[in-house]
PDB file of N, CA and C in Angstrom:
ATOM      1  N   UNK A   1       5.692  -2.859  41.051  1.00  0.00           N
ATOM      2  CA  UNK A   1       4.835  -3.281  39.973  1.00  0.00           C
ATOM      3  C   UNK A   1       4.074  -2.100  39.375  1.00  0.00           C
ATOM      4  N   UNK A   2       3.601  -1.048  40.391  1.00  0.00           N
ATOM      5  CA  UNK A   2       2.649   0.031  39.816  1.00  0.00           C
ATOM      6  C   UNK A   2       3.989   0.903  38.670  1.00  0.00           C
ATOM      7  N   UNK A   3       4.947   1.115  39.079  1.00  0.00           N
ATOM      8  CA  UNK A   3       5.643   1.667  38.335  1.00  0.00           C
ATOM      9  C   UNK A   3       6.088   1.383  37.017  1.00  0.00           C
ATOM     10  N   UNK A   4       6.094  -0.359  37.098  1.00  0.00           N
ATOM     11  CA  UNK A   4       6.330  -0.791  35.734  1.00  0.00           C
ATOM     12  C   UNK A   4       5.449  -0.546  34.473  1.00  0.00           C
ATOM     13  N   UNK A   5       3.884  -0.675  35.357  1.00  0.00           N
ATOM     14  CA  UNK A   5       2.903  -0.272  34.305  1.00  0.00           C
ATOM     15  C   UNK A   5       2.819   0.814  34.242  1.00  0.00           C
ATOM     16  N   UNK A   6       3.411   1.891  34.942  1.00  0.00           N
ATOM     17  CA  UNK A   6       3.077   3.400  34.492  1.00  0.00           C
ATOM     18  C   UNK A   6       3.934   3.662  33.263  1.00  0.00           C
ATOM     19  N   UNK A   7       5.248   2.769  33.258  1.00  0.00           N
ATOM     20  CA  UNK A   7       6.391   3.207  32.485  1.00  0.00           C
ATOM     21  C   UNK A   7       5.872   2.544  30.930  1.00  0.00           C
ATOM     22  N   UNK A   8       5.360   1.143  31.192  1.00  0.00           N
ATOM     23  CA  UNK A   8       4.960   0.631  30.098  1.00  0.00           C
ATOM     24  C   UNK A   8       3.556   1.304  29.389  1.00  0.00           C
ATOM     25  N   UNK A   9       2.577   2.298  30.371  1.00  0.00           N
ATOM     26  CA  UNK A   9       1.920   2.928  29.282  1.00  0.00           C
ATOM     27  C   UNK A   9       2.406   4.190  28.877  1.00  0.00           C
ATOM     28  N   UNK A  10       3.362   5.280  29.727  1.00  0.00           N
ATOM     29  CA  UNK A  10       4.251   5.631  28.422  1.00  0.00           C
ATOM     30  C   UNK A  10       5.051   5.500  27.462  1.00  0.00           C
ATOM     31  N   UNK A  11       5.326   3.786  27.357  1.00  0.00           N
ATOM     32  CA  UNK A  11       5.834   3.452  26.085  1.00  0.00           C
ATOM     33  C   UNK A  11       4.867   3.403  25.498  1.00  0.00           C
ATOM     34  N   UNK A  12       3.885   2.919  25.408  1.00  0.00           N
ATOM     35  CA  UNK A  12       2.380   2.848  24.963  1.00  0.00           C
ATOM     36  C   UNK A  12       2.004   3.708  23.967  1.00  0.00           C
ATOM     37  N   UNK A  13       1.956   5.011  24.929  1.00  0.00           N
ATOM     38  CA  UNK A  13       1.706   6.455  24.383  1.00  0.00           C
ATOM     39  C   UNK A  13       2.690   6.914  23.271  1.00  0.00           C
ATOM     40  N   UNK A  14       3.953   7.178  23.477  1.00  0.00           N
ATOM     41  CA  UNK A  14       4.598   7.481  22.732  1.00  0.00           C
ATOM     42  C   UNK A  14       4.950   6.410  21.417  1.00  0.00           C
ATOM     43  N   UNK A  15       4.609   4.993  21.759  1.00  0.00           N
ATOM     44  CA  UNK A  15       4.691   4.710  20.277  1.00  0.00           C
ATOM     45  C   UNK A  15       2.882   5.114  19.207  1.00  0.00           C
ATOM     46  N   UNK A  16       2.176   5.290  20.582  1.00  0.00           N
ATOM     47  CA  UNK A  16       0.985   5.887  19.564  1.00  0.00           C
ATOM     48  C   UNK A  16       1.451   6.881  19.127  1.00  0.00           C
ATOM     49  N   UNK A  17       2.087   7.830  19.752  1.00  0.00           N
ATOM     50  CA  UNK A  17       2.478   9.044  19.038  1.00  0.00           C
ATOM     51  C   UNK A  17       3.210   9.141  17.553  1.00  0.00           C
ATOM     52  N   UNK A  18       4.323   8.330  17.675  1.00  0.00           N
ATOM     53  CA  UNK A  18       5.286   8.257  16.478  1.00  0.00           C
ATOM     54  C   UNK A  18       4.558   7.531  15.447  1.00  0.00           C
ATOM     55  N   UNK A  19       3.444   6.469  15.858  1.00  0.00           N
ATOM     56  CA  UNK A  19       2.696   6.163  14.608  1.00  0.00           C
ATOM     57  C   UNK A  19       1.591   7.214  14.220  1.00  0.00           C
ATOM     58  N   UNK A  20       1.212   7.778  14.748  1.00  0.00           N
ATOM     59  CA  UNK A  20       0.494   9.221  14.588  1.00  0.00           C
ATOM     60  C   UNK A  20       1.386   9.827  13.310  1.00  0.00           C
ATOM     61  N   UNK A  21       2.557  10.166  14.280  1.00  0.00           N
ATOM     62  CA  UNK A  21       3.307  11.727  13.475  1.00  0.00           C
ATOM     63  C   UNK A  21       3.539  10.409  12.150  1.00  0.00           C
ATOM     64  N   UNK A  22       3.914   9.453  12.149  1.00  0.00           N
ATOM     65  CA  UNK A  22       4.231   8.659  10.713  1.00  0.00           C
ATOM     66  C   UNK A  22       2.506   9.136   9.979  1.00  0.00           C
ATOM     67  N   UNK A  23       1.682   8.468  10.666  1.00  0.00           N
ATOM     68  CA  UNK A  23       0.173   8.748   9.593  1.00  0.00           C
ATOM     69  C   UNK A  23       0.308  10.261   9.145  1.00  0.00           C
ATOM     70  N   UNK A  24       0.444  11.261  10.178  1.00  0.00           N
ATOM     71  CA  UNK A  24       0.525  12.528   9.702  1.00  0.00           C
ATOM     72  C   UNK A  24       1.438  12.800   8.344  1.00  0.00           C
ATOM     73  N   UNK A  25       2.473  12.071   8.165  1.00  0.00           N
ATOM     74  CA  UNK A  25       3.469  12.224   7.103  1.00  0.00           C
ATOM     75  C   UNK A  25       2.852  11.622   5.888  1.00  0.00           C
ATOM     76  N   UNK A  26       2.127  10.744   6.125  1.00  0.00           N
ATOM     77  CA  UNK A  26       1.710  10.163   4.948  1.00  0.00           C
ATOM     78  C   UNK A  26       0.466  10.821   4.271  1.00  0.00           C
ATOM     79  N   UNK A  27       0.113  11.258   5.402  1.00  0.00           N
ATOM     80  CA  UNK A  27      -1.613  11.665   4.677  1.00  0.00           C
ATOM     81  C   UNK A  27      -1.055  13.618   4.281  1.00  0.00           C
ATOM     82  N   UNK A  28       0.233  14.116   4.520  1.00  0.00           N
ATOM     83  CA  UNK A  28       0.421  15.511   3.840  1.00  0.00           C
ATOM     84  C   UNK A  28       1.623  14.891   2.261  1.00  0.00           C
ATOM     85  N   UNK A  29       2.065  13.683   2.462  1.00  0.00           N
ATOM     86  CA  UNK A  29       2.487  12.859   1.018  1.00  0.00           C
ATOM     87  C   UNK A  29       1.099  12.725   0.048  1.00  0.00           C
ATOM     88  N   UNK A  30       0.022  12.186   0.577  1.00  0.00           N
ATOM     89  CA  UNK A  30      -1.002  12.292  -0.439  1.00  0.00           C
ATOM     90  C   UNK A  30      -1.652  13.451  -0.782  1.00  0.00           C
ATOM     91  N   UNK A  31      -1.914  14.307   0.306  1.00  0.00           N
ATOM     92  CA  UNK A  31      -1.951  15.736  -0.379  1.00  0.00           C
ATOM     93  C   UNK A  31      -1.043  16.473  -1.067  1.00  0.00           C
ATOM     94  N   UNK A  32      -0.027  16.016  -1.559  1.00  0.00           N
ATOM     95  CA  UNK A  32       0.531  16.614  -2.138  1.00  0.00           C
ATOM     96  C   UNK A  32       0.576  16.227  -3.514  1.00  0.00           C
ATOM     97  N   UNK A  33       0.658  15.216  -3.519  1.00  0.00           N
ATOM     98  CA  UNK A  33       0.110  14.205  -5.104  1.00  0.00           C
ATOM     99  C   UNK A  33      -0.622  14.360  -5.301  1.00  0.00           C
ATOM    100  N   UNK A  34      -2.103  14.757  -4.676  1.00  0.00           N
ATOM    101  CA  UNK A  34      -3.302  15.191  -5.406  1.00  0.00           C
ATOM    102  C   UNK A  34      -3.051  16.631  -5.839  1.00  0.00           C
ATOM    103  N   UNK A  35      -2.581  17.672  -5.314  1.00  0.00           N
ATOM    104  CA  UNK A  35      -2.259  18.542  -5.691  1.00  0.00           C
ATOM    105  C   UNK A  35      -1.353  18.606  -7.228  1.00  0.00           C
ATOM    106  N   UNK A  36      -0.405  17.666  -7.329  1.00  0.00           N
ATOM    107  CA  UNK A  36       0.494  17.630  -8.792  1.00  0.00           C
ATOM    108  C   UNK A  36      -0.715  16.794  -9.252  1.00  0.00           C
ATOM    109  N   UNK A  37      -1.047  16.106  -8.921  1.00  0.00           N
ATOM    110  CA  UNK A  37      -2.373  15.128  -9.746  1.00  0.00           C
ATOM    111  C   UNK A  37      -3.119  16.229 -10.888  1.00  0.00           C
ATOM    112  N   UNK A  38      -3.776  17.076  -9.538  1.00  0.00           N
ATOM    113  CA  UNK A  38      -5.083  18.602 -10.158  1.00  0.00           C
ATOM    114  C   UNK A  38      -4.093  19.244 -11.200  1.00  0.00           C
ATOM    115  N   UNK A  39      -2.795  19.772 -11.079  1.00  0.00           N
ATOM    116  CA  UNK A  39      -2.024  20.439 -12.100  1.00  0.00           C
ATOM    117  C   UNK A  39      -2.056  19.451 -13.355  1.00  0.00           C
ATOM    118  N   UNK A  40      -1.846  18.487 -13.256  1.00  0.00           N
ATOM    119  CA  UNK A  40      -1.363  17.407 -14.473  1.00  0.00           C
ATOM    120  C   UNK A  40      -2.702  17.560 -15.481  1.00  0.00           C
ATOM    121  N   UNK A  41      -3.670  17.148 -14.537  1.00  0.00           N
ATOM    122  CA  UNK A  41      -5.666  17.538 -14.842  1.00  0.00           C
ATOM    123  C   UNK A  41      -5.217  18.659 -15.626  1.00  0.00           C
ATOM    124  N   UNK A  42      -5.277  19.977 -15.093  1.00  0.00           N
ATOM    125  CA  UNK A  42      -5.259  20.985 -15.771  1.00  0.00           C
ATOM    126  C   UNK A  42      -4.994  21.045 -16.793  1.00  0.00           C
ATOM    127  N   UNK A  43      -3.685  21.005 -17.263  1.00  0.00           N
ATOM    128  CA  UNK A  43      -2.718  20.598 -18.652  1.00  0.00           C
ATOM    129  C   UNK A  43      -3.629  20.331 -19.231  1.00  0.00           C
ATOM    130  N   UNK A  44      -4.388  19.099 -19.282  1.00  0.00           N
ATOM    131  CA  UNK A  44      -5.208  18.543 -20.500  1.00  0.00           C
ATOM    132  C   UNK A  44      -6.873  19.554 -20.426  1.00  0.00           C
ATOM    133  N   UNK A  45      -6.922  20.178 -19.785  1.00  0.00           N
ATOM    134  CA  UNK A  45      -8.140  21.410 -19.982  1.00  0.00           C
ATOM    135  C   UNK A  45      -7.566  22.047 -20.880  1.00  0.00           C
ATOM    136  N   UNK A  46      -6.320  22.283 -21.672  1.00  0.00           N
ATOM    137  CA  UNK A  46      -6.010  23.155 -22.604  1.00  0.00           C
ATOM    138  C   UNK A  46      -6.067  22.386 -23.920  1.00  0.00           C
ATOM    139  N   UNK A  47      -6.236  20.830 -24.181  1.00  0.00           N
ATOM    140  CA  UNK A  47      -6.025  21.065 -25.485  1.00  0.00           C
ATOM    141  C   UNK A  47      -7.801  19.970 -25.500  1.00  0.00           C
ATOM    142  N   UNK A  48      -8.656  20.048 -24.518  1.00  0.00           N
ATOM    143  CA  UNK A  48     -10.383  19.423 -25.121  1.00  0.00           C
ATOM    144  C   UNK A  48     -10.994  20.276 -24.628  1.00  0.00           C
ATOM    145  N   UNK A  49     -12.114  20.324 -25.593  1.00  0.00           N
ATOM    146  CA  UNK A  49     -13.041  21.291 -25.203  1.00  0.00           C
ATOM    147  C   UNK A  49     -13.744  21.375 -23.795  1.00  0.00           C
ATOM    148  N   UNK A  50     -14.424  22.201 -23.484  1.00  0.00           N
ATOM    149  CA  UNK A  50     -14.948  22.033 -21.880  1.00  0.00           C
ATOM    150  C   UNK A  50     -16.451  20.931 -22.020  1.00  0.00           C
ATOM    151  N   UNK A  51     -16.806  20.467 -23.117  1.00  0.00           N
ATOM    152  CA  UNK A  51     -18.006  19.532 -22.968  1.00  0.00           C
ATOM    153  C   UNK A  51     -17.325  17.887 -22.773  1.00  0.00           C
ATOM    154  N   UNK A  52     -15.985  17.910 -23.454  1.00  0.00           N
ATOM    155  CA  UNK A  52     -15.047  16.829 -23.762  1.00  0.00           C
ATOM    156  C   UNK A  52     -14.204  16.698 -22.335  1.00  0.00           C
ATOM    157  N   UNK A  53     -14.113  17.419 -21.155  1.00  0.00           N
ATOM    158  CA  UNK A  53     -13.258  17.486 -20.053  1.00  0.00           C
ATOM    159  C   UNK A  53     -13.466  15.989 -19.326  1.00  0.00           C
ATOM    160  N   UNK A  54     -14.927  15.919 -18.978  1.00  0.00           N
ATOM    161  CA  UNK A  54     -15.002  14.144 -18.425  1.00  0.00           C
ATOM    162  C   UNK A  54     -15.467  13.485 -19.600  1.00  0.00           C
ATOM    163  N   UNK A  55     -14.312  12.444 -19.226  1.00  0.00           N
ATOM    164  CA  UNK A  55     -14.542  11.316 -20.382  1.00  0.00           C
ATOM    165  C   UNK A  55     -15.076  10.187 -19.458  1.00  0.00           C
ATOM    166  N   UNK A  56     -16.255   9.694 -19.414  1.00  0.00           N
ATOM    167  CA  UNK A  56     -16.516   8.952 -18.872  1.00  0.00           C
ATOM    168  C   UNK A  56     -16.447   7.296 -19.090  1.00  0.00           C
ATOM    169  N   UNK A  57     -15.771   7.280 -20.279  1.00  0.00           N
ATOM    170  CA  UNK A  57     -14.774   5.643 -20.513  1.00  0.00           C
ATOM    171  C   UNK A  57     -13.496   5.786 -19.790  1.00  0.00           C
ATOM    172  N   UNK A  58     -13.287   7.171 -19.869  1.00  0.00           N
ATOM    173  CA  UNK A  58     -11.546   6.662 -19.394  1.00  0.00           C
ATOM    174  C   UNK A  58     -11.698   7.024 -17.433  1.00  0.00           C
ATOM    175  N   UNK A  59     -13.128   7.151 -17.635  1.00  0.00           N
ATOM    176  CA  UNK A  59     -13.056   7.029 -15.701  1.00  0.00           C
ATOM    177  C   UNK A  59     -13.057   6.078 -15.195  1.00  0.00           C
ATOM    178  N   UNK A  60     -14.463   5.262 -16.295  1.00  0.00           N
ATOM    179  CA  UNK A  60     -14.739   3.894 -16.150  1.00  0.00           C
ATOM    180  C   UNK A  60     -13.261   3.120 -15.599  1.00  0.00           C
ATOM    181  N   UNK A  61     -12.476   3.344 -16.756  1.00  0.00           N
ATOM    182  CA  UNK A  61     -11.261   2.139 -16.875  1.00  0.00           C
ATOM    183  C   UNK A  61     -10.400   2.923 -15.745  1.00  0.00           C
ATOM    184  N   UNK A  62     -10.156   4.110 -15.388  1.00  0.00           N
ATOM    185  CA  UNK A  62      -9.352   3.992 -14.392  1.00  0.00           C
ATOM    186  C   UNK A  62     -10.109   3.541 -12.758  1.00  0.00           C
ATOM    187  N   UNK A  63     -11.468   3.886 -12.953  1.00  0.00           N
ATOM    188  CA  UNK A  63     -11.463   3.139 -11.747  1.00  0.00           C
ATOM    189  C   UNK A  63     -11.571   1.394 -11.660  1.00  0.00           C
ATOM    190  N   UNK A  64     -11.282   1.087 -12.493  1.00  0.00           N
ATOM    191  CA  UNK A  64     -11.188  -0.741 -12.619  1.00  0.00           C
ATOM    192  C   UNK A  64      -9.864  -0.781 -12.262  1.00  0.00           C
ATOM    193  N   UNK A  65      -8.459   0.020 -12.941  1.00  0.00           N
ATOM    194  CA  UNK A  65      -7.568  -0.444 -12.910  1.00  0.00           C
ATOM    195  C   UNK A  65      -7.191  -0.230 -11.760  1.00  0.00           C
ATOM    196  N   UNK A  66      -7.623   1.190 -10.638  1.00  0.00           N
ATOM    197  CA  UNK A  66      -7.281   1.289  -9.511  1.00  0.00           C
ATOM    198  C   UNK A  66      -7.665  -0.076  -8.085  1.00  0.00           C
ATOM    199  N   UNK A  67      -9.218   0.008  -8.766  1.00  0.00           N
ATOM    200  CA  UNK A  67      -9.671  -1.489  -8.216  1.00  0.00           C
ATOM    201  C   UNK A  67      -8.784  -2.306  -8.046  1.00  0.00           C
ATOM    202  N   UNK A  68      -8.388  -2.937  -9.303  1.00  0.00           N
ATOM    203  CA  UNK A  68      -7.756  -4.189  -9.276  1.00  0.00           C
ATOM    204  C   UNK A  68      -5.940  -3.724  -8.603  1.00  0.00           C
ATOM    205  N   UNK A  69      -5.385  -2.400  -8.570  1.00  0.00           N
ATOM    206  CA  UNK A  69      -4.345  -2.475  -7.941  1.00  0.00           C
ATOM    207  C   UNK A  69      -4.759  -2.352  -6.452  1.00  0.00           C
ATOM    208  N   UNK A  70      -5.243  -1.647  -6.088  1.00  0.00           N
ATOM    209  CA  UNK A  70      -5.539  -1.551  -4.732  1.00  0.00           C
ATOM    210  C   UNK A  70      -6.106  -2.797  -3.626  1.00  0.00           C
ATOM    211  N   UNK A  71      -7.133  -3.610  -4.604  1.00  0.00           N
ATOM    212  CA  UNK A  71      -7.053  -5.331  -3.936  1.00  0.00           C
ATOM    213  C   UNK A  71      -5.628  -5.860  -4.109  1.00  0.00           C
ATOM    214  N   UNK A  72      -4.872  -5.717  -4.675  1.00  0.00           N
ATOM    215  CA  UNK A  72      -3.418  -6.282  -5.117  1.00  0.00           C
ATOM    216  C   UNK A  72      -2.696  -5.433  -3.672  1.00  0.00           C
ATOM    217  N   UNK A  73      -3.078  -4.741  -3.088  1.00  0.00           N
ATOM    218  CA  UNK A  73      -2.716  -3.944  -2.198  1.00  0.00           C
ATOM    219  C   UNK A  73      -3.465  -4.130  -0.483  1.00  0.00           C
ATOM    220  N   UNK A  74      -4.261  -5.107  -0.509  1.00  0.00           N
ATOM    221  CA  UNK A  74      -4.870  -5.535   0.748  1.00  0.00           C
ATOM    222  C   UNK A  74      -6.454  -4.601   1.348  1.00  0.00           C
ATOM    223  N   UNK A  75      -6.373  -3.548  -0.328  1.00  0.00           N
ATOM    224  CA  UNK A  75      -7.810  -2.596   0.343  1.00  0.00           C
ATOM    225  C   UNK A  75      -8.278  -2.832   0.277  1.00  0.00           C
ATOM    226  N   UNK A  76      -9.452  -2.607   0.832  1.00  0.00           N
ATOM    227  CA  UNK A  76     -11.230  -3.021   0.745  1.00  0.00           C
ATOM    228  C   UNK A  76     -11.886  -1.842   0.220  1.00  0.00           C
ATOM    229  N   UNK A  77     -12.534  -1.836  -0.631  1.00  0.00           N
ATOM    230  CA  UNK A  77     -13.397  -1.031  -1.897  1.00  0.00           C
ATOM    231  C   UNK A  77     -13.701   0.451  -1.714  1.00  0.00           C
ATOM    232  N   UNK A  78     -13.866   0.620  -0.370  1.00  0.00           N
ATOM    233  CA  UNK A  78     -13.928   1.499   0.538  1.00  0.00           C
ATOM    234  C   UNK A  78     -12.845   2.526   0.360  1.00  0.00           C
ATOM    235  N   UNK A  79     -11.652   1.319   0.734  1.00  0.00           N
ATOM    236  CA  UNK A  79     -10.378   2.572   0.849  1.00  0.00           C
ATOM    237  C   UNK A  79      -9.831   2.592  -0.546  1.00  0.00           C
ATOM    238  N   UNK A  80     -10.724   2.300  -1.717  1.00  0.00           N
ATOM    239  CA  UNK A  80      -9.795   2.488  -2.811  1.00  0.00           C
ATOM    240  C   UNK A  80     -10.677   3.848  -3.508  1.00  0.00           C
TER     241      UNK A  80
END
């Protein structure tokens, strides 16, 4: 019996692990989209002036629209 549970908490472990290395994959996928995100940003620093850079209507509306996808997505306000 002691052996079974030793074996069953290294299954334990190692599926914490592989869901680990999966989170790890995902969270260097979102750094990397924020990164093309900041370039895309950039682009439009070339054609408004630097007083015109935050538009604070079109923040407004993207953070509503993210809102409303991200509840469409099971998050809580927090993680959006």
């Amino acid at each position: 019996m002691i052996k079974k549970a030793k074996l069953s908490q290294k299954n334990k472990l190692l599926n914490i692990k592989k869901i680990r290395d999966s989170i790890d994959k995902i969270d260097t996928q979102i750094l990397k989209y924020l990164s093309l995100r900041r370039k895309e940003v950039m682009k439009i620093t070339k054609y408004k002036k630097r007083s015109e850079i935050v538009d604070q209507k079109r923040i407004a509306s993207m953070l509503k629209k993210l809102v409303k996808k991200g509840k469409a997505l099971n998050l809580s306000l927090i993680h959006i």
